[in-house]
N, C-alpha and C. Protein backbone atom coordinates (compact mmCIF):
# COMPACT_ATOMS: atom_id res chain seq x y z
N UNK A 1 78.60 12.91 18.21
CA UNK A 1 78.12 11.98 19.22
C UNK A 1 78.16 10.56 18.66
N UNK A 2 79.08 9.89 19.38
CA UNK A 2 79.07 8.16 19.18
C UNK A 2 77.38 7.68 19.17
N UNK A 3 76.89 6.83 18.00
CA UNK A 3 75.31 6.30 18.32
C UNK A 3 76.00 4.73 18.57
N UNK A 4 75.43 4.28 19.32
CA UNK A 4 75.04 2.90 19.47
C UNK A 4 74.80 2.13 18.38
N UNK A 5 75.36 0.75 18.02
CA UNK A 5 74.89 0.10 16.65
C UNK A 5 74.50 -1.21 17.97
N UNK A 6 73.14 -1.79 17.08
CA UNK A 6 72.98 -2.46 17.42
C UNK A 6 74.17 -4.56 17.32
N UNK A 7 74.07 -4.67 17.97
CA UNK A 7 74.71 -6.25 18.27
C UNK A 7 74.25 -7.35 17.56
N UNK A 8 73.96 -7.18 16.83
CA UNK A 8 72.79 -8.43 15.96
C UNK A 8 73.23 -8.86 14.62
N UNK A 9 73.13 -10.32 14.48
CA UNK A 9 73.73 -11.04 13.37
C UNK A 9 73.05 -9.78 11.93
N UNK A 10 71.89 -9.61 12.33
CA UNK A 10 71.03 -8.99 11.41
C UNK A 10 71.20 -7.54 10.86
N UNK A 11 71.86 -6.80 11.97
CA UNK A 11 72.46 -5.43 11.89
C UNK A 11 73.81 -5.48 11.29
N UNK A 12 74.28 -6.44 11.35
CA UNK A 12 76.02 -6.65 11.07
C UNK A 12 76.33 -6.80 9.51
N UNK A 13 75.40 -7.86 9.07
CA UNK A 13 74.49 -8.09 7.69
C UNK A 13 74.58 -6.32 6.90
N UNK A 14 73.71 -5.61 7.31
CA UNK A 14 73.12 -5.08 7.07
C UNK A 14 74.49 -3.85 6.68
N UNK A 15 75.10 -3.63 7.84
CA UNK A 15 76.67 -2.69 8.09
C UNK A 15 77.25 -3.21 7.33
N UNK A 16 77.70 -4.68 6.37
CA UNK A 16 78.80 -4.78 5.35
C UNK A 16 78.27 -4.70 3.93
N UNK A 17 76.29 -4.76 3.96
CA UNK A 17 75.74 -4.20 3.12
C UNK A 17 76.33 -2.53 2.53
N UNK A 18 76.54 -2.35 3.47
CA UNK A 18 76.03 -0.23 3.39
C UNK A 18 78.04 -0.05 2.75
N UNK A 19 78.73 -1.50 3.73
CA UNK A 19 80.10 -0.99 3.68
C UNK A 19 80.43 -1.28 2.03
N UNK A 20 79.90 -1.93 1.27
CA UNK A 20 80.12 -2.10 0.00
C UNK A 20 79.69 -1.00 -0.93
N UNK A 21 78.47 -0.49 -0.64
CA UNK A 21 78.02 0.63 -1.18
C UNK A 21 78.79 1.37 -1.25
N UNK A 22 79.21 2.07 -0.12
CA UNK A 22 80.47 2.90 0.26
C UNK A 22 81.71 2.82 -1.02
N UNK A 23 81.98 1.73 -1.00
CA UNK A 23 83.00 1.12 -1.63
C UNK A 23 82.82 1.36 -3.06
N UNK A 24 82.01 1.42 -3.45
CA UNK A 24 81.35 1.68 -4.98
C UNK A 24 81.25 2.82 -5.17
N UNK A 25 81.21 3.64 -4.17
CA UNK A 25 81.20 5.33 -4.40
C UNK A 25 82.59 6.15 -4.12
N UNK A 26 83.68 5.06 -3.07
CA UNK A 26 84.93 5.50 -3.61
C UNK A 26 85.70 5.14 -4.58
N UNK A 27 85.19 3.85 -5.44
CA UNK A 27 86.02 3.70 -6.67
C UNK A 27 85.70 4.28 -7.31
N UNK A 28 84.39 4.87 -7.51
CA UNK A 28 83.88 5.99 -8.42
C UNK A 28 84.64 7.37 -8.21
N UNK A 29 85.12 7.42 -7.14
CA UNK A 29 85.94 8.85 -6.94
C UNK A 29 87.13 8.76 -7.30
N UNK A 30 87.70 7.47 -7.12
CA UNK A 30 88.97 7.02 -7.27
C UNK A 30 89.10 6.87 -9.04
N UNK A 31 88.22 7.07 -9.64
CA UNK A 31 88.19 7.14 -11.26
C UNK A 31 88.06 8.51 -12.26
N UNK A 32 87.49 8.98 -10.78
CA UNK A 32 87.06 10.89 -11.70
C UNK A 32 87.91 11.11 -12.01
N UNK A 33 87.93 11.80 -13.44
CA UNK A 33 89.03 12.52 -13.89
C UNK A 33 90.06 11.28 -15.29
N UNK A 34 89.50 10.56 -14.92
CA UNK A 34 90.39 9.18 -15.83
C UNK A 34 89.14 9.02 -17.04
N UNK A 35 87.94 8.53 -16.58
CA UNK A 35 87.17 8.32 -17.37
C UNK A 35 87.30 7.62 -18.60
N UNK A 36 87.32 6.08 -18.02
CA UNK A 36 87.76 5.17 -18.90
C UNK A 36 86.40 4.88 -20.02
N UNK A 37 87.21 4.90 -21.53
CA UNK A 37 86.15 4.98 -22.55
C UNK A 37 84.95 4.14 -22.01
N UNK A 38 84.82 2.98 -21.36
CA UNK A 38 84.04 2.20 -21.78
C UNK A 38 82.84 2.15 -20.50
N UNK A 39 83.69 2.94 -19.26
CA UNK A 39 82.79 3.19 -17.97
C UNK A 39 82.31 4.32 -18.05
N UNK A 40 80.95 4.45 -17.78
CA UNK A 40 80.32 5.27 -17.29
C UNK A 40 80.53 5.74 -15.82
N UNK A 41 81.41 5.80 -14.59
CA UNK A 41 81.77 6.59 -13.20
C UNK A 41 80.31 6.21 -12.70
N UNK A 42 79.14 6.77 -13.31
CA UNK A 42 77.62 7.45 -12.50
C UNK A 42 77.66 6.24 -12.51
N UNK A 43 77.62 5.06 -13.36
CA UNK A 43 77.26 3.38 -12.95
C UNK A 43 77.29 2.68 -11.81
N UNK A 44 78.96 3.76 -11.32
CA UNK A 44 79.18 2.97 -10.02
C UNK A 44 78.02 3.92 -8.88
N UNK A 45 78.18 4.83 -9.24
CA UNK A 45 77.15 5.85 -8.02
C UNK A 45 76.07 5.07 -8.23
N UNK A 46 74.93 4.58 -9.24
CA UNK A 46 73.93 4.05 -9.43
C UNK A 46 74.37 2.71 -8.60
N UNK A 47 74.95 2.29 -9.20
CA UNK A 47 75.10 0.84 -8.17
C UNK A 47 75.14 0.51 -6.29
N UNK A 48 76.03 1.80 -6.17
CA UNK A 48 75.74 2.25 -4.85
C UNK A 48 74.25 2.23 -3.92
N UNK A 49 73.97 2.92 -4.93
CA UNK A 49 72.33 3.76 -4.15
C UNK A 49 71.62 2.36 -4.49
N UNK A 50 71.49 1.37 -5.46
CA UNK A 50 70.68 0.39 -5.74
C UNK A 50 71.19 -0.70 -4.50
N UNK A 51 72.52 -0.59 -4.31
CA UNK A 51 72.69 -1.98 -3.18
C UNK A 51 72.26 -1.35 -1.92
N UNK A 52 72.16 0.23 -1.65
CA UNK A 52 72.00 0.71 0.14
C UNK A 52 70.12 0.49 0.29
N UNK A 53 69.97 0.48 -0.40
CA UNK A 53 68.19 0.13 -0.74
C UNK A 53 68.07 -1.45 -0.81
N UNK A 54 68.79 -1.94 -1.07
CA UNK A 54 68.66 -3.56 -0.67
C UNK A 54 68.87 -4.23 0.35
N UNK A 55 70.22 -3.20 1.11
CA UNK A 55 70.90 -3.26 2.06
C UNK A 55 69.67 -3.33 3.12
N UNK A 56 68.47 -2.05 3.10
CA UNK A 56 67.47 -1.77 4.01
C UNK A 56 66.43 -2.44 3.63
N UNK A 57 65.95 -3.10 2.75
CA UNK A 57 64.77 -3.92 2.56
C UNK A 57 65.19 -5.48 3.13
N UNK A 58 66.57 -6.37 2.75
CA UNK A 58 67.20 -7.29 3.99
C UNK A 58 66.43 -7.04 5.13
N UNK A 59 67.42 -5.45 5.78
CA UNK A 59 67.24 -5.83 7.42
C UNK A 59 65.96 -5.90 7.84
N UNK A 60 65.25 -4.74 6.88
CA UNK A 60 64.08 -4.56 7.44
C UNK A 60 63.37 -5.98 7.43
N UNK A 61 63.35 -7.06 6.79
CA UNK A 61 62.41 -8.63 6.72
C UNK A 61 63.41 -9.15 7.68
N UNK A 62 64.37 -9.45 7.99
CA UNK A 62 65.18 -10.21 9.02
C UNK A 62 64.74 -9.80 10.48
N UNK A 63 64.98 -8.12 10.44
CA UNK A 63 64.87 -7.64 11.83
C UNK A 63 63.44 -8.07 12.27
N UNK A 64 62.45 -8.08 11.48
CA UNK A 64 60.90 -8.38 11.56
C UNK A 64 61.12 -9.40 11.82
N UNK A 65 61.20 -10.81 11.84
CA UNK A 65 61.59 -12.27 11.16
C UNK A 65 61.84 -12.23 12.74
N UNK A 66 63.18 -11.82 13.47
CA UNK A 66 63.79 -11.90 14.55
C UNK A 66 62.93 -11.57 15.07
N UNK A 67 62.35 -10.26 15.72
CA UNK A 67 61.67 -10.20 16.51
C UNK A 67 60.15 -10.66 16.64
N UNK A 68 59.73 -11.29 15.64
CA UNK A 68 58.61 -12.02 15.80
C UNK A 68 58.60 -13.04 16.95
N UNK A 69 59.99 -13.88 16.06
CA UNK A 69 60.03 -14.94 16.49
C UNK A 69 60.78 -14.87 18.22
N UNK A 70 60.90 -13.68 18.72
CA UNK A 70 61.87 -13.38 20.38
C UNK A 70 60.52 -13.30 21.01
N UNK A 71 59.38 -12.55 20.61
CA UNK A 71 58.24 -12.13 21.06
C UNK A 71 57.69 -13.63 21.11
N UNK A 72 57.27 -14.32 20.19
CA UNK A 72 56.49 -15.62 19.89
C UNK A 72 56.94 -16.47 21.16
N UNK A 73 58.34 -16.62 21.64
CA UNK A 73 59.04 -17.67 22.11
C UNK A 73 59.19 -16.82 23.80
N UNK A 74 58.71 -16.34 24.30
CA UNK A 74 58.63 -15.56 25.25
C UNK A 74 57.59 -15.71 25.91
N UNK A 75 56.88 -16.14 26.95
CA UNK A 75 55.65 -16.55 27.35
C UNK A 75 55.08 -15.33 28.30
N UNK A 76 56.19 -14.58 28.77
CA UNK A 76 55.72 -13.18 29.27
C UNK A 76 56.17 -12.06 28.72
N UNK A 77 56.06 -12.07 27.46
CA UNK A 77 56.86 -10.83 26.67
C UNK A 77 55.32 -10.07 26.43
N UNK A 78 54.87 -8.89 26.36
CA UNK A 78 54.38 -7.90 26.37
C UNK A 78 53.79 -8.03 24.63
N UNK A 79 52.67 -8.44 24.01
CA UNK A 79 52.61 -8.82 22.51
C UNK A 79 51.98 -7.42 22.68
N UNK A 80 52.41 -6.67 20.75
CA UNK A 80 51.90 -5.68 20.81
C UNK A 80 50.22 -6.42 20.27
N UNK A 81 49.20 -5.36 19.87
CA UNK A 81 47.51 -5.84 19.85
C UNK A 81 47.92 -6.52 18.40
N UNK A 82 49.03 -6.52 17.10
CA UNK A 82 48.63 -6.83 15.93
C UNK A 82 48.85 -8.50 15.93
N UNK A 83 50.00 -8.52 16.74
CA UNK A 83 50.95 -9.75 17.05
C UNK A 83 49.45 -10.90 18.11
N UNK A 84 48.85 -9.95 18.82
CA UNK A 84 47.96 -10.74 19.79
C UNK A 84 46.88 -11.32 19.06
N UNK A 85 46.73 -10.28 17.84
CA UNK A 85 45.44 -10.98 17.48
C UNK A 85 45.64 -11.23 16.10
N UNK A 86 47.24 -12.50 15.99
CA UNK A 86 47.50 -12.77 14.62
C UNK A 86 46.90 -14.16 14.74
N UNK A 87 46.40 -13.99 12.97
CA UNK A 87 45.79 -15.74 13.12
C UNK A 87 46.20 -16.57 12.25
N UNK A 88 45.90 -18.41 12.69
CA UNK A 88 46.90 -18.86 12.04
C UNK A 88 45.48 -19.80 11.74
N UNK A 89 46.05 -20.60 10.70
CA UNK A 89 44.83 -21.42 9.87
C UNK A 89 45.08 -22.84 10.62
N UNK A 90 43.46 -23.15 11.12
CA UNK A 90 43.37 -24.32 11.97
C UNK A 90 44.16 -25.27 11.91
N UNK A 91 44.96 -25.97 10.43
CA UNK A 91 45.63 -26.71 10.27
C UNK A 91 46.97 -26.66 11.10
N UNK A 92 47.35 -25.02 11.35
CA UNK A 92 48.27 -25.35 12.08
C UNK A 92 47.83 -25.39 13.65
N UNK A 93 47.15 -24.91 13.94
CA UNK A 93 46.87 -24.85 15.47
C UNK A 93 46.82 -26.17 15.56
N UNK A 94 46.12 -27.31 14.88
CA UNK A 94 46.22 -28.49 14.98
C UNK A 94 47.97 -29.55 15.14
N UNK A 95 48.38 -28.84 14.31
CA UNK A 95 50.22 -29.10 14.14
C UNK A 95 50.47 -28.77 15.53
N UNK A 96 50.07 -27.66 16.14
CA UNK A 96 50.48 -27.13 17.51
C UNK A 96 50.55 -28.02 18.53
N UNK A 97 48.98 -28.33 18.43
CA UNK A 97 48.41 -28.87 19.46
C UNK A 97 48.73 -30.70 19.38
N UNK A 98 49.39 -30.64 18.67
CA UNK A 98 49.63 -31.99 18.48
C UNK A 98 51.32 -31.87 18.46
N UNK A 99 51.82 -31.38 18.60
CA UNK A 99 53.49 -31.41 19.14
C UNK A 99 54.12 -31.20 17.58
N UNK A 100 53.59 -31.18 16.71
CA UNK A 100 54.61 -31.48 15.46
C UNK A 100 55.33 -29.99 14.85
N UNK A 101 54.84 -29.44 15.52
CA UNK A 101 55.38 -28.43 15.23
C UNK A 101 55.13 -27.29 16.64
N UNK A 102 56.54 -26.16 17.13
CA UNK A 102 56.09 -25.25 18.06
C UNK A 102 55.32 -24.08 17.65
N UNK A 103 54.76 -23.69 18.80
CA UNK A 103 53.91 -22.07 18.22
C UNK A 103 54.73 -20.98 18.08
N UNK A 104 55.93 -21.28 18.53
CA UNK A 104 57.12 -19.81 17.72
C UNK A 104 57.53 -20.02 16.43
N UNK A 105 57.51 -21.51 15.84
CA UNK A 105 57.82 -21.64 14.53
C UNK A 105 56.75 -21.52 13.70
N UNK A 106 55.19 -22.09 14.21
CA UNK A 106 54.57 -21.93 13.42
C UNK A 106 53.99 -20.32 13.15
N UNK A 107 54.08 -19.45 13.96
CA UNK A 107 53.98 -17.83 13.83
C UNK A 107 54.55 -17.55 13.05
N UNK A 108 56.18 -17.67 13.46
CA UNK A 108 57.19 -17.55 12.60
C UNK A 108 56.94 -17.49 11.41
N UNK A 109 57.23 -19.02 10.58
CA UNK A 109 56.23 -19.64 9.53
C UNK A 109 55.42 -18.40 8.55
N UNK A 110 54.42 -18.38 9.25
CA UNK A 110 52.83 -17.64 8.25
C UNK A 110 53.46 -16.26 8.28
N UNK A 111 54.29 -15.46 9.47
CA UNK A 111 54.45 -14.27 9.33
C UNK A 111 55.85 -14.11 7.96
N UNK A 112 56.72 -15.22 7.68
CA UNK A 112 57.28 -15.16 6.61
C UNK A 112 56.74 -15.08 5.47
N UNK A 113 55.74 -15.88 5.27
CA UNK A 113 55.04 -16.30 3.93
C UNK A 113 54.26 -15.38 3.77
N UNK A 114 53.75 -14.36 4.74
CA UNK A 114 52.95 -13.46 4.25
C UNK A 114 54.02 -12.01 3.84
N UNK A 115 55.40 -12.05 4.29
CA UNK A 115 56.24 -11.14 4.70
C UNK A 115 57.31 -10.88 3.36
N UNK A 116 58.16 -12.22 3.08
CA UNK A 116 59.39 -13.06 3.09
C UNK A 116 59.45 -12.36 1.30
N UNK A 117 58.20 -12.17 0.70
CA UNK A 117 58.51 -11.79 -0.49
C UNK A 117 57.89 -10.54 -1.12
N UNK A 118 57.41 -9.53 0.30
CA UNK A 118 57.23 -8.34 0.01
C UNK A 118 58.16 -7.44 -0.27
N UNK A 119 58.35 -6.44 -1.36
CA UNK A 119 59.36 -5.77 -0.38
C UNK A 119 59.35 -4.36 0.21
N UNK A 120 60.01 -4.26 1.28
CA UNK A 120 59.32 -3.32 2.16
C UNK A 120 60.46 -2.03 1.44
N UNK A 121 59.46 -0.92 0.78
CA UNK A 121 59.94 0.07 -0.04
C UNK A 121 59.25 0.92 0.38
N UNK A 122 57.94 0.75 0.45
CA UNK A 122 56.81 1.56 0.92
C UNK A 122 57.10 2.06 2.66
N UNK A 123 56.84 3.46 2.99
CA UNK A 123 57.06 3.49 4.24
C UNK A 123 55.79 2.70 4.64
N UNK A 124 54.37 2.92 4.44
CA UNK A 124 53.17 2.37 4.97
C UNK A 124 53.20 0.71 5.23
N UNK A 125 53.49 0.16 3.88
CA UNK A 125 54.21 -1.29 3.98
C UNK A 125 55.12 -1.96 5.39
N UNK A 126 56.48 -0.91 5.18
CA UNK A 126 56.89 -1.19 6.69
C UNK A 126 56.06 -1.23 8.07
N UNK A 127 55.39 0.48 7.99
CA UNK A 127 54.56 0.16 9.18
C UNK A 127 53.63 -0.50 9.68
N UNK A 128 53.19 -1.02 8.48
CA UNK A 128 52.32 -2.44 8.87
C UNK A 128 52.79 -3.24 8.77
N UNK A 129 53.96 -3.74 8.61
CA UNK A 129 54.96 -5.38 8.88
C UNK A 129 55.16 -5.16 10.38
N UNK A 130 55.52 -3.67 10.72
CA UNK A 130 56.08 -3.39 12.41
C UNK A 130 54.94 -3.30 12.97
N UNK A 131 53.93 -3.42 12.94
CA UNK A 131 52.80 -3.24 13.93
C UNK A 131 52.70 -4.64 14.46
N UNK A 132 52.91 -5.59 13.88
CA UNK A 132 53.37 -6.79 14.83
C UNK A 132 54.38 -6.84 15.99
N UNK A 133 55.25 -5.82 15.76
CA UNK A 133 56.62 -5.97 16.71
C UNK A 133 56.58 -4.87 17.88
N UNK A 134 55.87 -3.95 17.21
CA UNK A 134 55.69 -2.72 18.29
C UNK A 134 54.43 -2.02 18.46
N UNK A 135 53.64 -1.52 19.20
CA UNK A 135 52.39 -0.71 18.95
C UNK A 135 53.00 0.84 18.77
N UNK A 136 54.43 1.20 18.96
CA UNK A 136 54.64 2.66 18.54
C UNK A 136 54.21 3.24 17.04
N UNK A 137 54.07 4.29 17.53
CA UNK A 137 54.28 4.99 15.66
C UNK A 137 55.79 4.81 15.16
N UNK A 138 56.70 4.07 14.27
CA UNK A 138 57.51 3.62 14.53
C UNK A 138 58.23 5.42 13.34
N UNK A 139 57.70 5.53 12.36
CA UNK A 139 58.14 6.54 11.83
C UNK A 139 58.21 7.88 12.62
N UNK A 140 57.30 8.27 13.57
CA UNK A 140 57.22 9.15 14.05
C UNK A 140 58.15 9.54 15.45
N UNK A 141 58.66 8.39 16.07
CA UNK A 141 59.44 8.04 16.89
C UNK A 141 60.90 7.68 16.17
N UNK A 142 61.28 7.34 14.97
CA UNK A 142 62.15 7.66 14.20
C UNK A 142 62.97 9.01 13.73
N UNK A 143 61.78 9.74 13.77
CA UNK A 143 61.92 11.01 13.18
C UNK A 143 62.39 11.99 14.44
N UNK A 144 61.58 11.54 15.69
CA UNK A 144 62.04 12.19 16.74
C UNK A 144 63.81 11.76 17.07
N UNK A 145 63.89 10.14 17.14
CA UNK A 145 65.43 9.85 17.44
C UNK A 145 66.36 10.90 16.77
N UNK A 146 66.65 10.73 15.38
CA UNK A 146 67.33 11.51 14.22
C UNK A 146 67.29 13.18 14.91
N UNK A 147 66.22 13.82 15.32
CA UNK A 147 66.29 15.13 15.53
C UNK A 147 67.22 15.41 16.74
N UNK A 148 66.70 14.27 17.72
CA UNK A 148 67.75 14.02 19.13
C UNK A 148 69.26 13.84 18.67
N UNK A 149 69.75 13.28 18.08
CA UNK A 149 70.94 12.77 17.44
C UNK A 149 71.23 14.27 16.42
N UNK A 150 70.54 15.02 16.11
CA UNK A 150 71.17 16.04 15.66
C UNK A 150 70.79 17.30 16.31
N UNK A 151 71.02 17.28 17.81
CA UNK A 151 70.76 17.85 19.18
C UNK A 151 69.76 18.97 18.71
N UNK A 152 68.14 18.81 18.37
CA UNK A 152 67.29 19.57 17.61
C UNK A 152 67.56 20.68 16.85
N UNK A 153 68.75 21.04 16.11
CA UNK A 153 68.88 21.41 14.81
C UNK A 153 67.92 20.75 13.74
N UNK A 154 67.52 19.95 13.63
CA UNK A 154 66.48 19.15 12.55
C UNK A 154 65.29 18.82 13.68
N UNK A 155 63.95 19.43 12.65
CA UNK A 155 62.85 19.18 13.26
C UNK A 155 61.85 18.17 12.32
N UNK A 156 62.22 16.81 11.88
CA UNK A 156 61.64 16.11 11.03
C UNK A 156 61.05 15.71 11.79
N UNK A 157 59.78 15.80 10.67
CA UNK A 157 58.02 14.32 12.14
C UNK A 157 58.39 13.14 11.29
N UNK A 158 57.08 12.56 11.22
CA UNK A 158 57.04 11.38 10.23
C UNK A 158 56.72 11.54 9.20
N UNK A 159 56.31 12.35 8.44
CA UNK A 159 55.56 12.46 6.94
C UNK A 159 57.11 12.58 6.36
N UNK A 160 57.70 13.79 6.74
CA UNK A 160 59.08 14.33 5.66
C UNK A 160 60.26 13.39 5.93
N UNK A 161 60.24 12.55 6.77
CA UNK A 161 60.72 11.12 7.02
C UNK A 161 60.56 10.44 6.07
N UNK A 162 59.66 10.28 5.71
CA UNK A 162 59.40 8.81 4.93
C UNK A 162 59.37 9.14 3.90
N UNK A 163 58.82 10.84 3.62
CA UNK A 163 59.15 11.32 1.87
C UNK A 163 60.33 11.17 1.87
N UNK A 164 61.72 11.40 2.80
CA UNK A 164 62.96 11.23 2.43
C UNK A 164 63.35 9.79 2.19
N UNK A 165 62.75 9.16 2.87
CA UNK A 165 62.63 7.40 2.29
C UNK A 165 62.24 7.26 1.42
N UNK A 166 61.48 7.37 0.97
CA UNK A 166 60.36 7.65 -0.67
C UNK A 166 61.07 8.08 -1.62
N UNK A 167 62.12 9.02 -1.56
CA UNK A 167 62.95 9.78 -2.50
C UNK A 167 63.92 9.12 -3.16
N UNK A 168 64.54 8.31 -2.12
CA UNK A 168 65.47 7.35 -2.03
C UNK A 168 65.20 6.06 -2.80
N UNK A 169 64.04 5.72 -2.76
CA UNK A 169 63.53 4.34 -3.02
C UNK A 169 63.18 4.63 -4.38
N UNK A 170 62.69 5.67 -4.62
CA UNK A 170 61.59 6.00 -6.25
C UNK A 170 63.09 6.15 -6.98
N UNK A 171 64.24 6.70 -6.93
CA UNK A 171 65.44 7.14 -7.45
C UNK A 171 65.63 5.45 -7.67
N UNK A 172 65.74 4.81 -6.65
CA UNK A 172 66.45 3.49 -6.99
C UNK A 172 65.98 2.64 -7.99
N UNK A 173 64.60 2.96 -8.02
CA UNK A 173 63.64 2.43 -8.86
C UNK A 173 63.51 2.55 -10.23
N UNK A 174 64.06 3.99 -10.34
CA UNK A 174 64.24 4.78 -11.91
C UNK A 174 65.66 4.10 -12.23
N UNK A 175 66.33 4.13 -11.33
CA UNK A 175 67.96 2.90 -11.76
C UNK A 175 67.45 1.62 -12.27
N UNK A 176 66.83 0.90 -11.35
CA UNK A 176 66.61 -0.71 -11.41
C UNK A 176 66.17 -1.04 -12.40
N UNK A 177 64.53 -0.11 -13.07
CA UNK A 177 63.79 -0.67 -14.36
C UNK A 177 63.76 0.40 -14.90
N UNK A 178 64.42 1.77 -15.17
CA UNK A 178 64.25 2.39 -16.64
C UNK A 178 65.92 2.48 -16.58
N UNK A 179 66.58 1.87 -16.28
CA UNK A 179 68.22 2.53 -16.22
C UNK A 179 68.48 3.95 -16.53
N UNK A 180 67.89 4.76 -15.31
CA UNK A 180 67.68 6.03 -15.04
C UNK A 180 67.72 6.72 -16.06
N UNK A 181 67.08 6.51 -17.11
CA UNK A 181 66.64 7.50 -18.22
C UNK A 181 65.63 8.35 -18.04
N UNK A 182 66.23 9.67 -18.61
CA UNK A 182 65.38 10.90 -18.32
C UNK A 182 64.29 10.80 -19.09
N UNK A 183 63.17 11.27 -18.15
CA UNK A 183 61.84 11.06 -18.97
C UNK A 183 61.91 11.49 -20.61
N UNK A 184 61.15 11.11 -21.44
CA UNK A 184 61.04 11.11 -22.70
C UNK A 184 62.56 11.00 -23.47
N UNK A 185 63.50 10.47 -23.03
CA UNK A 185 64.58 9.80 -23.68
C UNK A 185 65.47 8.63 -23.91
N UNK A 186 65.88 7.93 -24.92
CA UNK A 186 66.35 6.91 -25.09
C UNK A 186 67.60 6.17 -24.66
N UNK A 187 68.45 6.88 -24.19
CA UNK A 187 69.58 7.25 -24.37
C UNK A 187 70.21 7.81 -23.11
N UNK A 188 69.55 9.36 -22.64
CA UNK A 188 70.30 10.36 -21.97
C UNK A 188 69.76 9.83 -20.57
N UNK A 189 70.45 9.72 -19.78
CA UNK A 189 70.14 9.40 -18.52
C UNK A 189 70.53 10.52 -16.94
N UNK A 190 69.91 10.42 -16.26
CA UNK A 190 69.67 11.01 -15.09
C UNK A 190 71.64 11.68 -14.62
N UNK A 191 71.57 13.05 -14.51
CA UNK A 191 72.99 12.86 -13.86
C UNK A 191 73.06 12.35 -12.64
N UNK A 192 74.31 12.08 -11.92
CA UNK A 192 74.15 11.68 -10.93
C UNK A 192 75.81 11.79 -10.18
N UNK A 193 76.62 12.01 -8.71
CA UNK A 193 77.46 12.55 -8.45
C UNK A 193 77.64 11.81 -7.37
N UNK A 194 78.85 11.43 -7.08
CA UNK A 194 79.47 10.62 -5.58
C UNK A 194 78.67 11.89 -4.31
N UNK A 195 78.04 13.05 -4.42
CA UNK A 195 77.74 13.29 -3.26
C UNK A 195 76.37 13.07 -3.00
N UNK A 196 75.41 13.06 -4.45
CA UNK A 196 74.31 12.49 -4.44
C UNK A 196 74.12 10.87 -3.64
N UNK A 197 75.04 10.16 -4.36
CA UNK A 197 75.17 8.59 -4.02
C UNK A 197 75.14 8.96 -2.41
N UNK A 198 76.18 9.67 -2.34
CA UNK A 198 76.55 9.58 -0.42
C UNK A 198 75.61 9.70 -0.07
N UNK A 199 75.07 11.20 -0.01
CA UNK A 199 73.59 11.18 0.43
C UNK A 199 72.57 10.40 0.63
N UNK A 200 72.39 9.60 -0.14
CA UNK A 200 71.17 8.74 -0.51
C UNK A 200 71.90 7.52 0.91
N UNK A 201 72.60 7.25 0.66
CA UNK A 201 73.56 5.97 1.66
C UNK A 201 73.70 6.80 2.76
N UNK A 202 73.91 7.40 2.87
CA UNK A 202 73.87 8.35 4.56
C UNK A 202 72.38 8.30 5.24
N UNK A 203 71.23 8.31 4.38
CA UNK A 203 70.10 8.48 4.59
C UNK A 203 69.37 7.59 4.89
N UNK A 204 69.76 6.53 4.07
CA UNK A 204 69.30 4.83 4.20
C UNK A 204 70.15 4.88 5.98
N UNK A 205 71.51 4.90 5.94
CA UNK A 205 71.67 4.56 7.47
C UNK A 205 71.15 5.31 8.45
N UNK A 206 70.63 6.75 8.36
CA UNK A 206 70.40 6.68 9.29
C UNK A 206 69.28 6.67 10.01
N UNK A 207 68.30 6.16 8.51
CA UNK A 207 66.74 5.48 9.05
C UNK A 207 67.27 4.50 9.44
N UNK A 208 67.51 3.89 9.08
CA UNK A 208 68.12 2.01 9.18
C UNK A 208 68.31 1.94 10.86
N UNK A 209 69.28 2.78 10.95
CA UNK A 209 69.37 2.98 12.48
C UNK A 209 68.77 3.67 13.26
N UNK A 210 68.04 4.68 13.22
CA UNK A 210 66.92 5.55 13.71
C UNK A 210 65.51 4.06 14.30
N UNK A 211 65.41 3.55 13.27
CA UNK A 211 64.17 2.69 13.51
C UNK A 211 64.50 1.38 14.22
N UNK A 212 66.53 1.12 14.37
CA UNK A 212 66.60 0.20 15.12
C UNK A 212 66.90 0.34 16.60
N UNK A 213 66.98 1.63 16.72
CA UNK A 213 67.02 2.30 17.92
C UNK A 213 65.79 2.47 18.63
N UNK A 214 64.93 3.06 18.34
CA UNK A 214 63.73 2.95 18.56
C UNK A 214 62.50 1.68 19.15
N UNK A 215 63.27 0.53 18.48
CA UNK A 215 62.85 -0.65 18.31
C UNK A 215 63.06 -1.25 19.62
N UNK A 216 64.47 -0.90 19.85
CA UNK A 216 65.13 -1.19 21.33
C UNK A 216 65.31 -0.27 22.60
């Protein structure tokens, strides 16, 4: 079944993100078997899985970012309760109220600075950046899309959702700051296989897209 990609500078971003990853896991295939002295192959699989996890922490602050600011600038748009009862420090309401600045930029604004240098790894994290944008359970309505899209053969809720996000993210993590060294060693590091990599990048997309579907 064809899914829908979303149309957005922010999604598009996000698709030549994932398409590079990709790319790193077929030169890695395109090397098996050669195993040049000085490459390690799994480097490129590691590199993979570390950019499709960057790829989704991007969209996820942009896509937030965007729809703040569509909601903010909308005078009859439907605010979910987190977005209604966000507050901004008198100084700016004063900026407001005095023309020097608009109230979609200044939302905008505070929801970056509180946002702009988190990064959203944590599923809980996300769902409280999205409770500004939506009042859904956004994981749980995720989990339902994905099962629809795999015509209920898969019965994932939200918990084994986000552990599969979690899995993904803690792996990337053991790449980023121990350069996937196996516990108690110096040296020997984590194996790792172009179908693992895929996996992990198959999985990132199709939360990535599960939650932008949902969204819309």
């Amino acid at each position: 079944m064809a899914i829908a990609r979303p149309q957005t500078r922010q999604f598009e971003s996000f698709t030549t993100n994932m398409e590079y990853a990709r790319q790193l896991i077929t030169a890695g295939q395109s090397l098996r078997g050669l195993q040049p002295g000085a490459l390690d192959i799994g480097d490129l699989y590691r590199a993979a899985w570390v950019q499709a996890v960057s790829a989704v922490d991007h969209w996820l602050h942009e896509e937030l970012f965007r729809r703040v600011a569509e909601l903010a600038a909308d005078p009859g748009a439907r605010l979910p309760v987190q977005l209604q009862k966000y507050q901004l420090p008198l100084s700016v309401i004063e900026e407001v109220r005095a023309g020097q600045v608009t109230l979609t930029d200044a939302v905008l604004e505070r929801v970056r600075s509180e946002w702009a240098t988190k990064p959203l790894h944590n599923p809980k994290e996300i769902a409280r950046a999205y409770r500004l944008v939506t009042d859904d359970n956004l994981w749980s309505r995720a989990a339902a899309q994905i099962n629809e899209w795999f015509q209920y053969r898969t019965h994932y809720d939200a918990d084994e959702l986000k552990e599969k996000f979690s899995a993904v993210v803690a792996r990337r993590n053991k790449i980023a700051h121990e350069s996937d060294l196996e516990e108690g060693h110096l040296k020997r590091r984590r194996p790792i296989t172009d179908a693992d990599a895929t996996d992990a990048v198959d999985w990132i997309e199709r939360i990535t897209l599960a939650i932008a579907t949902v969204l819309d």
